[in-house]
N, C-alpha and C. Protein backbone atom coordinates (compact mmCIF):
# COMPACT_ATOMS: atom_id res chain seq x y z
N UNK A 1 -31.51 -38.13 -12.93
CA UNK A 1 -31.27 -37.05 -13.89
C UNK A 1 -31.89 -35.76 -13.38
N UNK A 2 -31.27 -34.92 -12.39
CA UNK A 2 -31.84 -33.72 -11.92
C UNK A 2 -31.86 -32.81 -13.13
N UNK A 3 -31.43 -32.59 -14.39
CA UNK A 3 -31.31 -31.76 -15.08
C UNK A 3 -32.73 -31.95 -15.84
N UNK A 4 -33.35 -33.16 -15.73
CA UNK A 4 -34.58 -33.14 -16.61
C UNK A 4 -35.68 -32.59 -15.73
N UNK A 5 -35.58 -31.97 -14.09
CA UNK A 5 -36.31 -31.40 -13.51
C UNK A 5 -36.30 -29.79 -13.45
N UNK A 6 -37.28 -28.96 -13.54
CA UNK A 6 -37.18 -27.24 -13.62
C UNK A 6 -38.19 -27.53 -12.20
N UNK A 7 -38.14 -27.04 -11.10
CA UNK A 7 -38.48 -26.05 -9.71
C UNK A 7 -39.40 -25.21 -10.45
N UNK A 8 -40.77 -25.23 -9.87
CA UNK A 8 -42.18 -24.25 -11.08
C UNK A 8 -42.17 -23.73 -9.39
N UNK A 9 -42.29 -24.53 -8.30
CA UNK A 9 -43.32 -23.62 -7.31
C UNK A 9 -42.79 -24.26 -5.74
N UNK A 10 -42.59 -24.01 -4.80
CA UNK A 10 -42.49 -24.06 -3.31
C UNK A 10 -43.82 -23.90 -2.42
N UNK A 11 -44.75 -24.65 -1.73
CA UNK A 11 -45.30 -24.13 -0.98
C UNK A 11 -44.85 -24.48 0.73
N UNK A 12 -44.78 -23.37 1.46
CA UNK A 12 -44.72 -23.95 2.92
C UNK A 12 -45.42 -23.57 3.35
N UNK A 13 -46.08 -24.83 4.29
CA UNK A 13 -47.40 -24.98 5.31
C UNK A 13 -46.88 -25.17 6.64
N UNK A 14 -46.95 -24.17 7.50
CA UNK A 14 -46.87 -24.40 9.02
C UNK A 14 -47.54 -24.64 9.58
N UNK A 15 -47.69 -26.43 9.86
CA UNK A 15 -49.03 -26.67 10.69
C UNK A 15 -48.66 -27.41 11.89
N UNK A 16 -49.35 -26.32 13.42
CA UNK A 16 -48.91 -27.05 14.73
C UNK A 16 -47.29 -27.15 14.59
N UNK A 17 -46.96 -28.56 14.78
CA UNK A 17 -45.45 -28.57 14.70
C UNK A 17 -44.57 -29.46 13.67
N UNK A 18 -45.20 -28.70 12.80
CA UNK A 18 -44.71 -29.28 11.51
C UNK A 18 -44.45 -28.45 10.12
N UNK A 19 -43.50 -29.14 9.53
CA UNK A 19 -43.58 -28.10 8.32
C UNK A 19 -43.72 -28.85 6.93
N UNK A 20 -44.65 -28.45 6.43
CA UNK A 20 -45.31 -29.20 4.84
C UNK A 20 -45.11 -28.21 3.82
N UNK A 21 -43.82 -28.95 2.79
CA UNK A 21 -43.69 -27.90 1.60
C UNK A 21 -43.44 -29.32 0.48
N UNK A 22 -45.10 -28.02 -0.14
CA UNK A 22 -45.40 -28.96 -1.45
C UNK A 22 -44.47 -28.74 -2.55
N UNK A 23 -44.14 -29.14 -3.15
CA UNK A 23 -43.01 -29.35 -4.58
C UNK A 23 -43.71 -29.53 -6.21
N UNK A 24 -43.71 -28.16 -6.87
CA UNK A 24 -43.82 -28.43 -8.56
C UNK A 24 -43.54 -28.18 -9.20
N UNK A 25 -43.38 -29.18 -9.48
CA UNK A 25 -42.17 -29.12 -10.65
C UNK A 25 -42.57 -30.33 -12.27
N UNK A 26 -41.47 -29.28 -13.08
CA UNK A 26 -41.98 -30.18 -14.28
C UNK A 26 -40.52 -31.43 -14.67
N UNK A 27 -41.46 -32.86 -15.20
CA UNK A 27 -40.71 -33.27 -15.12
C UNK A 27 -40.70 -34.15 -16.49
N UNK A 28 -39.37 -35.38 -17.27
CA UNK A 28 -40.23 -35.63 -18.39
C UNK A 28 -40.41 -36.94 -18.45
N UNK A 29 -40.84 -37.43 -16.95
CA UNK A 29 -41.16 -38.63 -16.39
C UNK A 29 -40.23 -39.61 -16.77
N UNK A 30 -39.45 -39.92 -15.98
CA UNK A 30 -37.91 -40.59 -16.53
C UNK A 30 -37.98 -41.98 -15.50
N UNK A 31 -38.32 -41.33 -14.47
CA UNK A 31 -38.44 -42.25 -13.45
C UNK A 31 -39.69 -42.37 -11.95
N UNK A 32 -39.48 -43.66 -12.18
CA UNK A 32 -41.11 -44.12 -11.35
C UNK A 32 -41.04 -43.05 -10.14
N UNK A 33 -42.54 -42.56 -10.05
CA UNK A 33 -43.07 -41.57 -8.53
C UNK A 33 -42.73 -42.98 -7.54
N UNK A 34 -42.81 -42.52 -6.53
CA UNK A 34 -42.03 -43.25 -4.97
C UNK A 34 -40.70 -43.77 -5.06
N UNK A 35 -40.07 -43.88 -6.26
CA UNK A 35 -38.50 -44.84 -6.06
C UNK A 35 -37.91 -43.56 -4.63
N UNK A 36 -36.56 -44.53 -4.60
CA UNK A 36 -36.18 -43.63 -4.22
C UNK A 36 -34.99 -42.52 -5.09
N UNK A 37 -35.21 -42.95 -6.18
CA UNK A 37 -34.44 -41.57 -7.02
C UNK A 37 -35.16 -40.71 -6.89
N UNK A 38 -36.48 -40.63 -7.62
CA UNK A 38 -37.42 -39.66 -7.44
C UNK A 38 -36.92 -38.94 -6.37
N UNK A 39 -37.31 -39.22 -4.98
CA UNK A 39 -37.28 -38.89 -3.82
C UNK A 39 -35.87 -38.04 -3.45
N UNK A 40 -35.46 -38.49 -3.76
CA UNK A 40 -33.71 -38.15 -3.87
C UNK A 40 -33.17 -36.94 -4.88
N UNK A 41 -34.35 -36.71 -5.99
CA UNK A 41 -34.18 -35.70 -7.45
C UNK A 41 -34.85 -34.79 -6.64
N UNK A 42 -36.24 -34.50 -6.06
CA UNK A 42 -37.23 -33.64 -5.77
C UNK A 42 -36.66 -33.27 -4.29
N UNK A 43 -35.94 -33.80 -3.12
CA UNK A 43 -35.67 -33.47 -1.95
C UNK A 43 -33.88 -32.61 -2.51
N UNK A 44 -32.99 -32.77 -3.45
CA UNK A 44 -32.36 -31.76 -4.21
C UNK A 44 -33.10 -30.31 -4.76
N UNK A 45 -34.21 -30.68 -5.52
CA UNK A 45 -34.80 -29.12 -6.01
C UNK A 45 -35.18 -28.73 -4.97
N UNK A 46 -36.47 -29.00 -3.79
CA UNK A 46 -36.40 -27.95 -2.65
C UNK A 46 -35.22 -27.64 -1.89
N UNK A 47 -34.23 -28.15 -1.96
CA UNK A 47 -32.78 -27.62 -1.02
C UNK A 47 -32.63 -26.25 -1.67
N UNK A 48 -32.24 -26.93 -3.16
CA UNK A 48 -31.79 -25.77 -4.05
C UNK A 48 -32.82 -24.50 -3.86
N UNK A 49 -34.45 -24.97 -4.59
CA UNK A 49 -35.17 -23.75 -4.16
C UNK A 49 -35.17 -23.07 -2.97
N UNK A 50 -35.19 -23.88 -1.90
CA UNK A 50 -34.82 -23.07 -0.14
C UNK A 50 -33.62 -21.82 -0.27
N UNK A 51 -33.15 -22.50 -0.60
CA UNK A 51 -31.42 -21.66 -0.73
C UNK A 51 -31.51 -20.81 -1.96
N UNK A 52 -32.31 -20.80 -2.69
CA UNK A 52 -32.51 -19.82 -3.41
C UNK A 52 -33.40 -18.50 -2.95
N UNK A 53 -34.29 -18.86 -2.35
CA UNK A 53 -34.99 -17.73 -1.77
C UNK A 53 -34.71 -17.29 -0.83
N UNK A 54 -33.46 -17.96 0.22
CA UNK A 54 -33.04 -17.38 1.47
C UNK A 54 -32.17 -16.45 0.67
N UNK A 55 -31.06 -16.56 -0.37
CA UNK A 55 -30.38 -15.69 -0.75
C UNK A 55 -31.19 -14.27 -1.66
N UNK A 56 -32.20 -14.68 -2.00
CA UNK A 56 -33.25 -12.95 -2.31
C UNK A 56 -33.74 -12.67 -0.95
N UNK A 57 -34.23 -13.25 -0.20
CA UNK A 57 -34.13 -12.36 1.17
C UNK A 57 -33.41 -11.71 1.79
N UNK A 58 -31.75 -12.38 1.86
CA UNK A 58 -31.12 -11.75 2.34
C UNK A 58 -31.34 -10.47 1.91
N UNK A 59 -31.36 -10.15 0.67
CA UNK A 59 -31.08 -8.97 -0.22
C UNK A 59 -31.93 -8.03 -0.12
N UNK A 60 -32.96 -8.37 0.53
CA UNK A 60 -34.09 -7.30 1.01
C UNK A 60 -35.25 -8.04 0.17
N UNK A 61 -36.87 -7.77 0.67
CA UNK A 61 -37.65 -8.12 0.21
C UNK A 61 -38.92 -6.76 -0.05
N UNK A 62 -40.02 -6.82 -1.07
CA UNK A 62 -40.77 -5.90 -0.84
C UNK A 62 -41.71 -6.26 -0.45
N UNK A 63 -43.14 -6.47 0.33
CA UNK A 63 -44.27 -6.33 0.41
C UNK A 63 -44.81 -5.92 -0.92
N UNK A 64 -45.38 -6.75 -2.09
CA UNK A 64 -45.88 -6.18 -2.72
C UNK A 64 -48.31 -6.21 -2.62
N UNK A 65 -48.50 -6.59 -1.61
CA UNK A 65 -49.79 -6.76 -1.28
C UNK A 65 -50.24 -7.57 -0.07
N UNK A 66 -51.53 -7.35 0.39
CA UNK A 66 -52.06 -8.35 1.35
C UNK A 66 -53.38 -8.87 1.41
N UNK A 67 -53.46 -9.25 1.75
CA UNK A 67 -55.00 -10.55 1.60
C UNK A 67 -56.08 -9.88 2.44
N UNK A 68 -56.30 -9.00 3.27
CA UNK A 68 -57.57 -8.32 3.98
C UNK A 68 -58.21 -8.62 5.13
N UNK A 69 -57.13 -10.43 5.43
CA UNK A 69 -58.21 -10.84 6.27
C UNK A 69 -57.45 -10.77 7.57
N UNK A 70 -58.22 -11.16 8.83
CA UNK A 70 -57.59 -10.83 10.02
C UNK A 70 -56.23 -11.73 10.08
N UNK A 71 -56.39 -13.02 9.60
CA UNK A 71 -54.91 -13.83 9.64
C UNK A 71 -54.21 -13.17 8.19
N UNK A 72 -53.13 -12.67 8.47
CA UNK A 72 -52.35 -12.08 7.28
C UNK A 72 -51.60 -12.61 6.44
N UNK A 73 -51.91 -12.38 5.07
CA UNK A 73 -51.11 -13.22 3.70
C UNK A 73 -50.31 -12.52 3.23
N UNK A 74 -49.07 -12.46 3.08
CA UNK A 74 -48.25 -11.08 2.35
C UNK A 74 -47.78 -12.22 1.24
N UNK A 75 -47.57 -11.32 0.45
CA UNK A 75 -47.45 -11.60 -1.18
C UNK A 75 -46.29 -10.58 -1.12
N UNK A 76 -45.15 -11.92 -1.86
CA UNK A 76 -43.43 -10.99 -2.39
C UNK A 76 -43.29 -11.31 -3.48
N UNK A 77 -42.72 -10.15 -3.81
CA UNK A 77 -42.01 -10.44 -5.60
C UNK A 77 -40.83 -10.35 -5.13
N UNK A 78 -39.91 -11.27 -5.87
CA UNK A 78 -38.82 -11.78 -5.83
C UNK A 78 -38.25 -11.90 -7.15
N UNK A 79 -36.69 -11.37 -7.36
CA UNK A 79 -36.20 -12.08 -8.44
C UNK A 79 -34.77 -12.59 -8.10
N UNK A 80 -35.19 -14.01 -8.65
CA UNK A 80 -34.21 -15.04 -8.42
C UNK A 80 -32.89 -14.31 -9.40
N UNK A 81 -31.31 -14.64 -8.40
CA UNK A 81 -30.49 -14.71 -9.02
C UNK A 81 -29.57 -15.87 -9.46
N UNK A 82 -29.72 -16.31 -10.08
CA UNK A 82 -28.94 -17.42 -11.35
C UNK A 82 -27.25 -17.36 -11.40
């Protein structure tokens, strides 16, 4: 039941040669963590979320701040289109 899942947050971690993106989301616990539905519901919302934020990029992005430190954090505001 992907419809009982809402996409709250994306994180991607580039580490060495790998890529780790955490997933949160709310859900109204329908079905057991590890099945493989689960797995199968939550690897759908990051597609969807991916492809959602590649299409606000396309569209231009702003810099709205940065973190100070010598490795650089940029912070975007984004609004998703639906």
């Amino acid at each position: 039941m992907a419809a009982s899942r809402t996409l709250q947050r994306l994180v991607l971690d580039f580490r060495n040669d790998e890529l780790v993106v955490r997933c949160l989301y709310r859900s109204k616990g329908d079905s057991n963590p590890g099945t493989k539905g689960r797995r199968r519901e939550v690897s759908g919302l990051v597609r969807t979320g991916l492809e959602q934020a590649l299409e606000v990029l396309e569209g231009g992005a702003e810099i709205v701040g940065t973190s100070g430190y010598t490795v650089r954090e940029e912070r975007g505001a984004y609004e998703l289109h639906k």
